[in-house]
C-alpha atoms as a PDB file:
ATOM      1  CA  UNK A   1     -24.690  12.452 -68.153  1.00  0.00           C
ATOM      2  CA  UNK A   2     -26.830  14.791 -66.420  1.00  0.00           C
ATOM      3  CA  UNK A   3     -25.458  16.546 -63.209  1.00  0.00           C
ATOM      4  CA  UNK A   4     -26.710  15.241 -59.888  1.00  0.00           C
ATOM      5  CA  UNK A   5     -26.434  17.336 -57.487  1.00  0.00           C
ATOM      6  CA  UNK A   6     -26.766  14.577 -54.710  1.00  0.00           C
ATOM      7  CA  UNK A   7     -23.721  12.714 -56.135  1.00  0.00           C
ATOM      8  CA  UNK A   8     -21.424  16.085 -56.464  1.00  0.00           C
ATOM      9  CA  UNK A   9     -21.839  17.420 -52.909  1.00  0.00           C
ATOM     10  CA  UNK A  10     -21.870  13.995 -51.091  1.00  0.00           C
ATOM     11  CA  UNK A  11     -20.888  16.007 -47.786  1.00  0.00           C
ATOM     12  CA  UNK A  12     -24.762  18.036 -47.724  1.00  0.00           C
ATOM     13  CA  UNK A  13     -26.903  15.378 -49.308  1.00  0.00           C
ATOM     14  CA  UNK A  14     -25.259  11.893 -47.979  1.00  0.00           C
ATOM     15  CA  UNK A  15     -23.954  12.131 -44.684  1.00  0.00           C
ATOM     16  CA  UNK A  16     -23.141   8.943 -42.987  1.00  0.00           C
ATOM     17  CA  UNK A  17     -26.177   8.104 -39.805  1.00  0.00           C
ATOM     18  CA  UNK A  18     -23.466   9.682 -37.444  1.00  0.00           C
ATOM     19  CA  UNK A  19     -23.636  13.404 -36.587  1.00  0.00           C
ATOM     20  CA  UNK A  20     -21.237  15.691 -38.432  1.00  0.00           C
ATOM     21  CA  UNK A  21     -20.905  19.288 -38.577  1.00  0.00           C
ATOM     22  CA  UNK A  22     -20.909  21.271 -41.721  1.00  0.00           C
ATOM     23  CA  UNK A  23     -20.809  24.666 -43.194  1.00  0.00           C
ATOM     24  CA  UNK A  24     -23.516  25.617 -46.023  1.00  0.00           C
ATOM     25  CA  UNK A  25     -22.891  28.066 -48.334  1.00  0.00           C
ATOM     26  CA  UNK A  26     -25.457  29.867 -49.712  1.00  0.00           C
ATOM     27  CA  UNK A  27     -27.552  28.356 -52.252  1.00  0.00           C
ATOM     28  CA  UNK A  28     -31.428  29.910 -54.130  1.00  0.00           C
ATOM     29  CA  UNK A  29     -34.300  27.724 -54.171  1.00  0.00           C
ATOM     30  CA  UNK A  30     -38.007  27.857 -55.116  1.00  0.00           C
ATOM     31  CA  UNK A  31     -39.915  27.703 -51.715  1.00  0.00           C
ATOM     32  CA  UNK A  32     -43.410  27.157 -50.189  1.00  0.00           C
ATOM     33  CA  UNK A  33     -44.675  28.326 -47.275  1.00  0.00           C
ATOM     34  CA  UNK A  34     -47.597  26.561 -45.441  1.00  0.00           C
ATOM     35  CA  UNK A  35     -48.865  25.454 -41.512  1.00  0.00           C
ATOM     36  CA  UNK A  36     -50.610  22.306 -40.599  1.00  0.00           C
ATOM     37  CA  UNK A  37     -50.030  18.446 -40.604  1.00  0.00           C
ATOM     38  CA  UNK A  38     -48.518  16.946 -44.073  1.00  0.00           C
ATOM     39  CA  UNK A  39     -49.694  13.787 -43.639  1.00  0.00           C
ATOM     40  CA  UNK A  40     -53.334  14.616 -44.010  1.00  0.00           C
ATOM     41  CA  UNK A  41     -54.817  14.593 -47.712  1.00  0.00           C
ATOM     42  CA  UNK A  42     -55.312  18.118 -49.514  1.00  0.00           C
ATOM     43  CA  UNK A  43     -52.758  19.358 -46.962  1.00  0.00           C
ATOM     44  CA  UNK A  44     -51.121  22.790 -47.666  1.00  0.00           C
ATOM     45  CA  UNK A  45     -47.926  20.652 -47.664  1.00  0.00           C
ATOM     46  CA  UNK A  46     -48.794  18.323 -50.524  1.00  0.00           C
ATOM     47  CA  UNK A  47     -50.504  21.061 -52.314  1.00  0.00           C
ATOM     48  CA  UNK A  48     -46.468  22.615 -51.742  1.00  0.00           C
ATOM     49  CA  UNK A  49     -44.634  19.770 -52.968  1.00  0.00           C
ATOM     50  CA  UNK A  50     -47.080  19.794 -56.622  1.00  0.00           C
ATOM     51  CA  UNK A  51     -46.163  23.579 -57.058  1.00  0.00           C
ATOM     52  CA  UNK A  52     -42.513  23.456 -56.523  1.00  0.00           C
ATOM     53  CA  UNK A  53     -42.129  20.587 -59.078  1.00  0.00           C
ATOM     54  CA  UNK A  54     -44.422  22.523 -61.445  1.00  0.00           C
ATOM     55  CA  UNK A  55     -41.763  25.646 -61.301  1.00  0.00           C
ATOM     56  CA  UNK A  56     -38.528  22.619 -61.234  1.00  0.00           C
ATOM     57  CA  UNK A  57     -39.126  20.887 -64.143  1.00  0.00           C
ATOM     58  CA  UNK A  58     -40.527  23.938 -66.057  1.00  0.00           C
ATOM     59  CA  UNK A  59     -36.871  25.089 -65.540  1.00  0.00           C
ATOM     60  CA  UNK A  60     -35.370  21.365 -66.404  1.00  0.00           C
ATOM     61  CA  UNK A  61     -37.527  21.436 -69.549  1.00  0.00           C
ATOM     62  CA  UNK A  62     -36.534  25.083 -70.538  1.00  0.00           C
ATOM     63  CA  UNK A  63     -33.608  23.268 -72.452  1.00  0.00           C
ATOM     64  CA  UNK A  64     -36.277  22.178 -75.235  1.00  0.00           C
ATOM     65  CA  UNK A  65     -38.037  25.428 -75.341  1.00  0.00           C
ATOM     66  CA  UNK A  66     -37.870  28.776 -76.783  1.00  0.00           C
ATOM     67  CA  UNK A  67     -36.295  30.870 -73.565  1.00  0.00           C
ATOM     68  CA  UNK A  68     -32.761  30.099 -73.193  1.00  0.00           C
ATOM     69  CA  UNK A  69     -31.359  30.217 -69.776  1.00  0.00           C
ATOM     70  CA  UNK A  70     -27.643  31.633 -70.333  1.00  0.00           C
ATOM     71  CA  UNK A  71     -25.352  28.668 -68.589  1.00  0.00           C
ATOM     72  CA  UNK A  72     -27.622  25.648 -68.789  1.00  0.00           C
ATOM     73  CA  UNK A  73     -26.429  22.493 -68.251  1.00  0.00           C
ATOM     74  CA  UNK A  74     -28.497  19.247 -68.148  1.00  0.00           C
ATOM     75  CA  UNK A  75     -29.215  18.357 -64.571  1.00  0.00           C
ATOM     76  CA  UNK A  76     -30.851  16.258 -62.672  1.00  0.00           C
ATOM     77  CA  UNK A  77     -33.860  18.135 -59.941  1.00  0.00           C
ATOM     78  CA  UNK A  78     -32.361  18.280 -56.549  1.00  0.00           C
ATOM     79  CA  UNK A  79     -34.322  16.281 -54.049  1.00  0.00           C
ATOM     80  CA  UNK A  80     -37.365  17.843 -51.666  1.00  0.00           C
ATOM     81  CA  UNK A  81     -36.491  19.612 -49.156  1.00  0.00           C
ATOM     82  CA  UNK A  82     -38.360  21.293 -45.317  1.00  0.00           C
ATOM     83  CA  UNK A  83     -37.651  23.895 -43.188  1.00  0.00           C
ATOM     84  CA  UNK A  84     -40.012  22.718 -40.273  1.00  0.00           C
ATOM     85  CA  UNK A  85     -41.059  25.005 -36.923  1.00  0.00           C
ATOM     86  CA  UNK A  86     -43.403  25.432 -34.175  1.00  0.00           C
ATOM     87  CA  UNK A  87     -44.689  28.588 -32.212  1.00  0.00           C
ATOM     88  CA  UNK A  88     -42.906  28.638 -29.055  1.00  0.00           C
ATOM     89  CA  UNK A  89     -40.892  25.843 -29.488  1.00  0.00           C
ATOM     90  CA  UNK A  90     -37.295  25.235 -30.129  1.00  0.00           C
ATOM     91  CA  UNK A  91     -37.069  22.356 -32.489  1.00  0.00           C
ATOM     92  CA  UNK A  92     -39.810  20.418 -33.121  1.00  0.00           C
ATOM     93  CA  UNK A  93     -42.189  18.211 -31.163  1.00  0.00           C
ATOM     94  CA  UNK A  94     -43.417  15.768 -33.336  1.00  0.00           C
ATOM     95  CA  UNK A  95     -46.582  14.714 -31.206  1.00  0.00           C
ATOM     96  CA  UNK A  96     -48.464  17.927 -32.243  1.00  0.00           C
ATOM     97  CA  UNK A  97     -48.574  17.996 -36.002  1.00  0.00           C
ATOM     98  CA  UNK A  98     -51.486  20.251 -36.248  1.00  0.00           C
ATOM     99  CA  UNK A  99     -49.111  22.994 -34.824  1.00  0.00           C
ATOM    100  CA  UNK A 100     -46.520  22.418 -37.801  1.00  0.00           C
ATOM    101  CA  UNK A 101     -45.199  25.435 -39.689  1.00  0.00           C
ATOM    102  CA  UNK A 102     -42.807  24.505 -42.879  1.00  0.00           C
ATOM    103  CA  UNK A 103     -40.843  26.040 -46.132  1.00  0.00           C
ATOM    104  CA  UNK A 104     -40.540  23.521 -48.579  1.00  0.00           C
ATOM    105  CA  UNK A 105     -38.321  23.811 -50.913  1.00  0.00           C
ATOM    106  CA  UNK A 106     -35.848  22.266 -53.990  1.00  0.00           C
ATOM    107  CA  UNK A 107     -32.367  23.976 -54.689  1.00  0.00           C
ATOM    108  CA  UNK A 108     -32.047  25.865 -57.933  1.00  0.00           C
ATOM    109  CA  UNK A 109     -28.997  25.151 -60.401  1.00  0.00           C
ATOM    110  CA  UNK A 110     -26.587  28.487 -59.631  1.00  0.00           C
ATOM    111  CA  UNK A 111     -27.496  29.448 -62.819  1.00  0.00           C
ATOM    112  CA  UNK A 112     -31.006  29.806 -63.073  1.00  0.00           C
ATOM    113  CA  UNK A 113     -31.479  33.616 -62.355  1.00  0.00           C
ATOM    114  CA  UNK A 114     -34.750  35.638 -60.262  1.00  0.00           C
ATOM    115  CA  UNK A 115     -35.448  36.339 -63.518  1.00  0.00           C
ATOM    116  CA  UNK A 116     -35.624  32.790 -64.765  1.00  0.00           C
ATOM    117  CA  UNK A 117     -37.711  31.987 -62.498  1.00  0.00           C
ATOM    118  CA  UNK A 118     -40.227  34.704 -63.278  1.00  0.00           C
ATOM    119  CA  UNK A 119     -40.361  33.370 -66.375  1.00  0.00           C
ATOM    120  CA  UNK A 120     -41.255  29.848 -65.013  1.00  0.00           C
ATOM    121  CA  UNK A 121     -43.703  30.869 -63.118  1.00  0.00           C
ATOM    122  CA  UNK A 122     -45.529  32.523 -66.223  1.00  0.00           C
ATOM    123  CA  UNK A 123     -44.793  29.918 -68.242  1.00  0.00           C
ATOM    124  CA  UNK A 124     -46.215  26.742 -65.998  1.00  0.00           C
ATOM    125  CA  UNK A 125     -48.969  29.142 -64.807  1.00  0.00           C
ATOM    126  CA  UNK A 126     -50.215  29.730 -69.008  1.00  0.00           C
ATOM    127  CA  UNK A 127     -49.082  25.717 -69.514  1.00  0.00           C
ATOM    128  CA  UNK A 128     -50.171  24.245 -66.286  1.00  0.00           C
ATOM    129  CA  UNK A 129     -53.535  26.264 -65.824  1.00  0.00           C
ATOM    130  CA  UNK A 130     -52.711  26.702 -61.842  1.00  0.00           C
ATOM    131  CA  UNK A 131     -51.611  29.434 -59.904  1.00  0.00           C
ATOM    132  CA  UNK A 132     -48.192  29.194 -58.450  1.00  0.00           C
ATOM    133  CA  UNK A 133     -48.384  32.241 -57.092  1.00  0.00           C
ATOM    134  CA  UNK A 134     -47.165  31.254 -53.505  1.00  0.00           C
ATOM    135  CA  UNK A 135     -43.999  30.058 -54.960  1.00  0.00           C
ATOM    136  CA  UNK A 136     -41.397  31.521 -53.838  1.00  0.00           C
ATOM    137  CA  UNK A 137     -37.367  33.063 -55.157  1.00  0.00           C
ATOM    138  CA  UNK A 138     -35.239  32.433 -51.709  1.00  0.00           C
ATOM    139  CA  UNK A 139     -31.826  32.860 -51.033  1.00  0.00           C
ATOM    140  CA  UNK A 140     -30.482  30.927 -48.125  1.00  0.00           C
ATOM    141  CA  UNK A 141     -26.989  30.736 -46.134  1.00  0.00           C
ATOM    142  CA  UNK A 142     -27.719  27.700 -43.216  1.00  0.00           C
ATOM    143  CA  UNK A 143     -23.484  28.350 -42.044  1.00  0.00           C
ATOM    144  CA  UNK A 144     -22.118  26.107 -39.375  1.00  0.00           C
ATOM    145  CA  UNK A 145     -24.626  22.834 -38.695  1.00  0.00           C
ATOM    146  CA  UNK A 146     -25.033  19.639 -37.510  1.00  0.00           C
ATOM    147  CA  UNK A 147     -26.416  17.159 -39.862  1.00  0.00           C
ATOM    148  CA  UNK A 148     -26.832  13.225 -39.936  1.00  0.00           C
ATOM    149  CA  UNK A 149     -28.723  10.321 -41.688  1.00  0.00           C
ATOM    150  CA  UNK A 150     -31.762   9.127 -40.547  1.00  0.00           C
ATOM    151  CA  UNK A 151     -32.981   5.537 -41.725  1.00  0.00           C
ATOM    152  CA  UNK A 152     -36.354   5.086 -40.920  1.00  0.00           C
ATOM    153  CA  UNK A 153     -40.079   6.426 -40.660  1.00  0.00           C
ATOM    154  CA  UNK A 154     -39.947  10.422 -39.779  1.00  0.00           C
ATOM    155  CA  UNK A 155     -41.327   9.476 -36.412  1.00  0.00           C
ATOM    156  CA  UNK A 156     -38.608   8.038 -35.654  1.00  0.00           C
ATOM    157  CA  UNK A 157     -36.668  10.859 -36.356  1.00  0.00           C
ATOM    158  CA  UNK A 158     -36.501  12.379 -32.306  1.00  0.00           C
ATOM    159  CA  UNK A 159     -34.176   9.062 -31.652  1.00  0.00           C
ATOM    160  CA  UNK A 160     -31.288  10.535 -34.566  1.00  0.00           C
ATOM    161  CA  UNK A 161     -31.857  13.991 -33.104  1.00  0.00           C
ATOM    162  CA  UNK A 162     -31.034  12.633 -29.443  1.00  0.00           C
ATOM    163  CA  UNK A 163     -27.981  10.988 -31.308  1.00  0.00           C
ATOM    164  CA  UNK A 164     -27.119  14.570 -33.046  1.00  0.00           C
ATOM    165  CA  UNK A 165     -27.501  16.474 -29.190  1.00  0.00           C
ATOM    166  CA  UNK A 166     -24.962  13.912 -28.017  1.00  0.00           C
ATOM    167  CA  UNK A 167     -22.946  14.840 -30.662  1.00  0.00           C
ATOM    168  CA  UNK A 168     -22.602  18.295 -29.784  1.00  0.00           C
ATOM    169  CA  UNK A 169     -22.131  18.443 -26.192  1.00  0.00           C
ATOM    170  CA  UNK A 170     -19.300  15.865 -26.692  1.00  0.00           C
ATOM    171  CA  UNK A 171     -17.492  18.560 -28.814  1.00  0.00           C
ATOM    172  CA  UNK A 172     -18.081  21.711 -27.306  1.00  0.00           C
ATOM    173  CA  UNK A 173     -21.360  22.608 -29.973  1.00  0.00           C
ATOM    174  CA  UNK A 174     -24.921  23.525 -28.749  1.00  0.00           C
ATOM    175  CA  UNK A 175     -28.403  24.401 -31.270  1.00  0.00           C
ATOM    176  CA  UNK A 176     -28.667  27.541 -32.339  1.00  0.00           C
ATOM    177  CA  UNK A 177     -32.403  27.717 -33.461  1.00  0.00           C
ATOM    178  CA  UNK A 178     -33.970  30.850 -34.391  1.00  0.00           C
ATOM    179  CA  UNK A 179     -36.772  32.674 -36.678  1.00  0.00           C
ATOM    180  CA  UNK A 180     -34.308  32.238 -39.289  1.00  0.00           C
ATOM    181  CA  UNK A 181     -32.322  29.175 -38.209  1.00  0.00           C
ATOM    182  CA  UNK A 182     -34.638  26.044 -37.911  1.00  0.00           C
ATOM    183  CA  UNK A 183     -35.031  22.298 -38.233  1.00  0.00           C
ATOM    184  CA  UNK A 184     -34.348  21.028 -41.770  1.00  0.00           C
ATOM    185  CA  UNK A 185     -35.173  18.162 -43.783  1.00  0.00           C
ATOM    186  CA  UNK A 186     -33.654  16.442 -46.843  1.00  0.00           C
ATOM    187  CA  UNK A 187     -35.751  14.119 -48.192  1.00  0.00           C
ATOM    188  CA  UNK A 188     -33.984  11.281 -50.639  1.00  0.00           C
ATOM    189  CA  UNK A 189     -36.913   8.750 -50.814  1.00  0.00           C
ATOM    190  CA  UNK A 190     -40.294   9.196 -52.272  1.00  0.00           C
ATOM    191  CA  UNK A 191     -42.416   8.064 -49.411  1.00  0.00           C
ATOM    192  CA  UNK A 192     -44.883   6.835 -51.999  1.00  0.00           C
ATOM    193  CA  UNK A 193     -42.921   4.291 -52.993  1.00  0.00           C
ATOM    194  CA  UNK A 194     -40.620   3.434 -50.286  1.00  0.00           C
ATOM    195  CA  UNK A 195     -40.992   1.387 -47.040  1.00  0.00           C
ATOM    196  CA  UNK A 196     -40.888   3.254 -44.332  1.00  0.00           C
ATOM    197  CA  UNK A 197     -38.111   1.413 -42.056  1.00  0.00           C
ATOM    198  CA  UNK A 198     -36.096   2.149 -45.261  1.00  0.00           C
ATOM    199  CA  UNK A 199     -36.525   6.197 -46.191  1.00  0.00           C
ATOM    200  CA  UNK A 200     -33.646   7.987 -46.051  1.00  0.00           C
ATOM    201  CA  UNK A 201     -33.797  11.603 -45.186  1.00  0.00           C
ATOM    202  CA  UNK A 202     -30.805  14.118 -44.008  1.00  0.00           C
ATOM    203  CA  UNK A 203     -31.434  15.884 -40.498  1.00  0.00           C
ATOM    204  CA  UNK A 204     -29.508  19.482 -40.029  1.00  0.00           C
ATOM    205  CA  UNK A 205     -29.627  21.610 -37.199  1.00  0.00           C
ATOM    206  CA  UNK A 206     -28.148  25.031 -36.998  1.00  0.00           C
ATOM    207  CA  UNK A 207     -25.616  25.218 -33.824  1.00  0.00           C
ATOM    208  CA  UNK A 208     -22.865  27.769 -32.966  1.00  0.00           C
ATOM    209  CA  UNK A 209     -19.489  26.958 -30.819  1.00  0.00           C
ATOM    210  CA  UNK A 210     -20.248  26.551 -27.166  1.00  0.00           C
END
Protein backbone atom coordinates (compact mmCIF):
# COMPACT_ATOMS: atom_id res chain seq x y z
CA UNK A 1 0.00 0.00 0.00
CA UNK A 2 1.30 3.23 -0.95
CA UNK A 3 2.39 5.71 1.87
CA UNK A 4 0.03 8.56 2.64
CA UNK A 5 1.43 11.04 4.09
CA UNK A 6 -1.97 12.51 5.40
CA UNK A 7 -2.72 9.23 7.27
CA UNK A 8 1.02 8.95 8.91
CA UNK A 9 1.25 12.45 10.42
CA UNK A 10 -2.46 12.78 11.49
CA UNK A 11 -1.23 15.61 14.03
CA UNK A 12 -0.14 18.26 10.72
CA UNK A 13 -2.67 17.17 8.16
CA UNK A 14 -5.96 16.25 10.39
CA UNK A 15 -6.33 18.32 13.25
CA UNK A 16 -9.62 18.22 14.96
CA UNK A 17 -11.88 21.99 14.14
CA UNK A 18 -10.45 23.06 17.64
CA UNK A 19 -7.20 25.08 17.82
CA UNK A 20 -4.06 23.17 18.77
CA UNK A 21 -0.57 24.09 18.85
CA UNK A 22 2.13 22.23 17.08
CA UNK A 23 5.73 22.14 16.25
CA UNK A 24 6.81 21.53 12.42
CA UNK A 25 9.86 20.19 11.62
CA UNK A 26 11.39 20.96 8.65
CA UNK A 27 10.20 19.47 5.57
CA UNK A 28 11.35 20.41 1.24
CA UNK A 29 8.71 21.07 -1.12
CA UNK A 30 8.31 22.20 -4.76
CA UNK A 31 6.87 25.82 -4.53
CA UNK A 32 5.23 28.60 -6.63
CA UNK A 33 5.30 31.95 -6.18
CA UNK A 34 2.55 34.29 -7.59
CA UNK A 35 0.21 37.69 -6.51
CA UNK A 36 -3.36 38.24 -7.37
CA UNK A 37 -6.88 36.66 -6.75
CA UNK A 38 -7.06 32.63 -7.29
CA UNK A 39 -10.40 32.51 -7.93
CA UNK A 40 -10.27 34.30 -11.23
CA UNK A 41 -9.63 32.06 -14.47
CA UNK A 42 -5.94 32.04 -15.98
CA UNK A 43 -4.91 33.23 -12.50
CA UNK A 44 -1.15 33.00 -11.62
CA UNK A 45 -2.50 30.70 -8.85
CA UNK A 46 -4.12 28.06 -11.04
CA UNK A 47 -1.43 28.39 -13.54
CA UNK A 48 0.73 27.36 -9.88
CA UNK A 49 -1.25 24.52 -8.90
CA UNK A 50 -0.77 22.82 -12.92
CA UNK A 51 3.10 23.27 -12.52
CA UNK A 52 3.60 21.85 -9.15
CA UNK A 53 1.65 18.65 -10.10
CA UNK A 54 3.62 18.54 -13.37
CA UNK A 55 7.08 18.38 -11.17
CA UNK A 56 4.88 15.81 -8.30
CA UNK A 57 3.89 13.20 -10.30
CA UNK A 58 6.98 13.38 -12.62
CA UNK A 59 8.69 12.36 -9.30
CA UNK A 60 5.72 9.68 -8.37
CA UNK A 61 6.16 8.26 -11.88
CA UNK A 62 10.07 8.19 -11.71
CA UNK A 63 9.47 4.60 -10.21
CA UNK A 64 8.62 3.33 -13.91
CA UNK A 65 11.35 5.21 -15.57
CA UNK A 66 14.91 5.09 -16.32
CA UNK A 67 16.37 7.58 -13.34
CA UNK A 68 16.28 5.86 -10.13
CA UNK A 69 15.78 7.94 -7.12
CA UNK A 70 18.03 6.12 -4.34
CA UNK A 71 15.25 5.39 -1.37
CA UNK A 72 11.99 5.35 -3.28
CA UNK A 73 9.12 4.14 -1.87
CA UNK A 74 5.61 4.16 -3.44
CA UNK A 75 3.68 7.09 -2.10
CA UNK A 76 0.86 8.72 -2.38
CA UNK A 77 1.28 13.03 -3.51
CA UNK A 78 0.84 15.05 -0.43
CA UNK A 79 -2.11 17.36 -0.67
CA UNK A 80 -1.90 21.30 -2.01
CA UNK A 81 -0.71 23.47 0.02
CA UNK A 82 -0.53 28.04 0.45
CA UNK A 83 1.51 30.26 2.10
CA UNK A 84 -0.86 33.37 1.72
CA UNK A 85 0.19 37.34 2.55
CA UNK A 86 -0.61 40.85 2.04
CA UNK A 87 1.57 44.11 1.90
CA UNK A 88 1.16 45.77 5.10
CA UNK A 89 -0.94 43.49 6.66
CA UNK A 90 -0.60 40.99 9.37
CA UNK A 91 -2.64 38.02 8.39
CA UNK A 92 -4.87 38.23 5.81
CA UNK A 93 -7.96 40.25 4.94
CA UNK A 94 -9.94 38.30 2.82
CA UNK A 95 -12.15 41.23 1.34
CA UNK A 96 -9.24 42.41 -0.92
CA UNK A 97 -8.21 39.47 -3.03
CA UNK A 98 -6.63 41.48 -5.70
CA UNK A 99 -3.93 42.35 -3.03
CA UNK A 100 -3.15 38.49 -2.43
CA UNK A 101 0.47 37.33 -2.44
CA UNK A 102 0.93 33.27 -2.10
CA UNK A 103 3.64 30.20 -2.25
CA UNK A 104 1.98 27.25 -3.22
CA UNK A 105 3.33 24.37 -2.62
CA UNK A 106 3.19 20.17 -2.13
CA UNK A 107 5.71 18.45 0.36
CA UNK A 108 8.41 16.32 -1.18
CA UNK A 109 9.03 12.59 0.09
CA UNK A 110 12.46 13.12 2.42
CA UNK A 111 14.02 11.34 -0.10
CA UNK A 112 13.70 13.00 -3.20
CA UNK A 113 17.00 15.08 -3.35
CA UNK A 114 17.67 19.06 -5.05
CA UNK A 115 19.05 17.03 -7.42
CA UNK A 116 15.99 14.93 -8.11
CA UNK A 117 14.21 17.52 -8.62
CA UNK A 118 16.45 19.05 -11.26
CA UNK A 119 15.98 16.19 -12.99
CA UNK A 120 12.12 16.55 -12.88
CA UNK A 121 12.07 19.63 -13.96
CA UNK A 122 14.07 18.60 -17.23
CA UNK A 123 12.30 15.75 -17.60
CA UNK A 124 8.42 17.19 -17.48
CA UNK A 125 9.80 20.32 -19.25
CA UNK A 126 11.20 17.77 -22.57
CA UNK A 127 7.79 15.46 -21.75
CA UNK A 128 5.32 18.10 -20.88
CA UNK A 129 6.41 20.81 -23.54
CA UNK A 130 5.94 23.74 -20.72
CA UNK A 131 8.23 25.66 -18.85
CA UNK A 132 8.33 25.04 -15.18
CA UNK A 133 10.80 27.24 -14.72
CA UNK A 134 9.18 29.18 -11.73
CA UNK A 135 9.10 26.04 -9.80
CA UNK A 136 10.72 26.13 -7.05
CA UNK A 137 13.36 23.59 -4.42
CA UNK A 138 12.30 25.08 -0.75
CA UNK A 139 13.23 24.07 2.47
CA UNK A 140 10.92 25.09 5.23
CA UNK A 141 10.94 24.88 9.25
CA UNK A 142 7.16 26.57 10.31
CA UNK A 143 8.35 25.62 14.49
CA UNK A 144 5.81 26.33 17.15
CA UNK A 145 2.03 27.03 15.52
CA UNK A 146 -1.38 27.11 15.93
CA UNK A 147 -3.38 25.09 13.59
CA UNK A 148 -7.15 23.92 13.34
CA UNK A 149 -9.82 22.49 10.90
CA UNK A 150 -11.88 24.52 9.00
CA UNK A 151 -15.20 22.98 7.47
CA UNK A 152 -16.54 25.15 5.07
CA UNK A 153 -16.12 27.66 2.03
CA UNK A 154 -12.56 29.63 2.47
CA UNK A 155 -14.62 32.70 3.15
CA UNK A 156 -15.61 31.48 5.90
CA UNK A 157 -12.37 30.89 7.06
CA UNK A 158 -11.97 34.56 9.32
CA UNK A 159 -14.78 32.82 11.75
CA UNK A 160 -12.03 29.54 12.56
CA UNK A 161 -9.28 32.15 12.75
CA UNK A 162 -11.35 34.22 15.46
CA UNK A 163 -11.77 30.66 17.09
CA UNK A 164 -7.76 30.03 16.75
CA UNK A 165 -7.06 33.95 18.44
CA UNK A 166 -9.26 32.77 21.30
CA UNK A 167 -7.27 29.96 21.54
CA UNK A 168 -4.17 31.64 22.18
CA UNK A 169 -4.88 34.34 24.50
CA UNK A 170 -6.59 31.67 26.71
CA UNK A 171 -3.12 29.97 27.00
CA UNK A 172 -0.67 32.52 27.20
CA UNK A 173 0.20 32.31 22.97
CA UNK A 174 0.00 35.37 20.60
CA UNK A 175 0.76 35.37 16.28
CA UNK A 176 3.95 35.70 15.37
CA UNK A 177 3.63 36.72 11.61
CA UNK A 178 6.51 37.79 9.68
CA UNK A 179 8.24 37.96 6.03
CA UNK A 180 9.03 34.50 6.71
CA UNK A 181 6.28 33.36 9.08
CA UNK A 182 2.77 33.70 7.40
CA UNK A 183 -0.76 32.39 7.02
CA UNK A 184 -0.88 28.79 5.74
CA UNK A 185 -3.22 26.64 4.07
CA UNK A 186 -3.72 22.86 3.76
CA UNK A 187 -5.99 22.04 1.35
CA UNK A 188 -7.65 18.26 1.63
CA UNK A 189 -10.60 18.73 -0.85
CA UNK A 190 -10.49 19.39 -4.49
CA UNK A 191 -12.76 22.36 -4.70
CA UNK A 192 -13.74 21.10 -8.13
CA UNK A 193 -15.47 18.48 -6.92
CA UNK A 194 -16.51 19.22 -3.50
CA UNK A 195 -19.37 21.32 -1.99
CA UNK A 196 -18.31 24.06 -0.52
CA UNK A 197 -20.06 23.89 3.11
CA UNK A 198 -18.11 20.57 3.06
CA UNK A 199 -14.14 21.39 2.06
CA UNK A 200 -11.89 20.67 4.49
CA UNK A 201 -8.74 22.64 4.70
CA UNK A 202 -6.06 22.94 7.77
CA UNK A 203 -5.46 26.65 9.06
CA UNK A 204 -1.79 27.27 10.81
CA UNK A 205 -0.56 30.30 12.16
CA UNK A 206 2.92 30.87 13.39
CA UNK A 207 2.79 32.22 17.22
CA UNK A 208 5.53 32.39 19.91
CA UNK A 209 4.91 32.16 23.94
CA UNK A 210 3.40 35.33 25.28
Amino acid sequence: MAFDYKKEYKEFYMPKNKPEIVDVPEMNFIAVRGTGNPNIEGSEYKESIGLLYGIAFTIKMSKIGTHKIDGYFDYVVPPLEGFWWQEGIEGIDYSRKDEFHFISLIRLPDFVTREDYEWAMEEATKKKKTDFFKVEFMTIKEGLCVQCMHIGPYDDEPATIALMNKFLQDNGYENDFSDTRLHHEIYLSDARRVAPEKLKTVIRHPVKKR
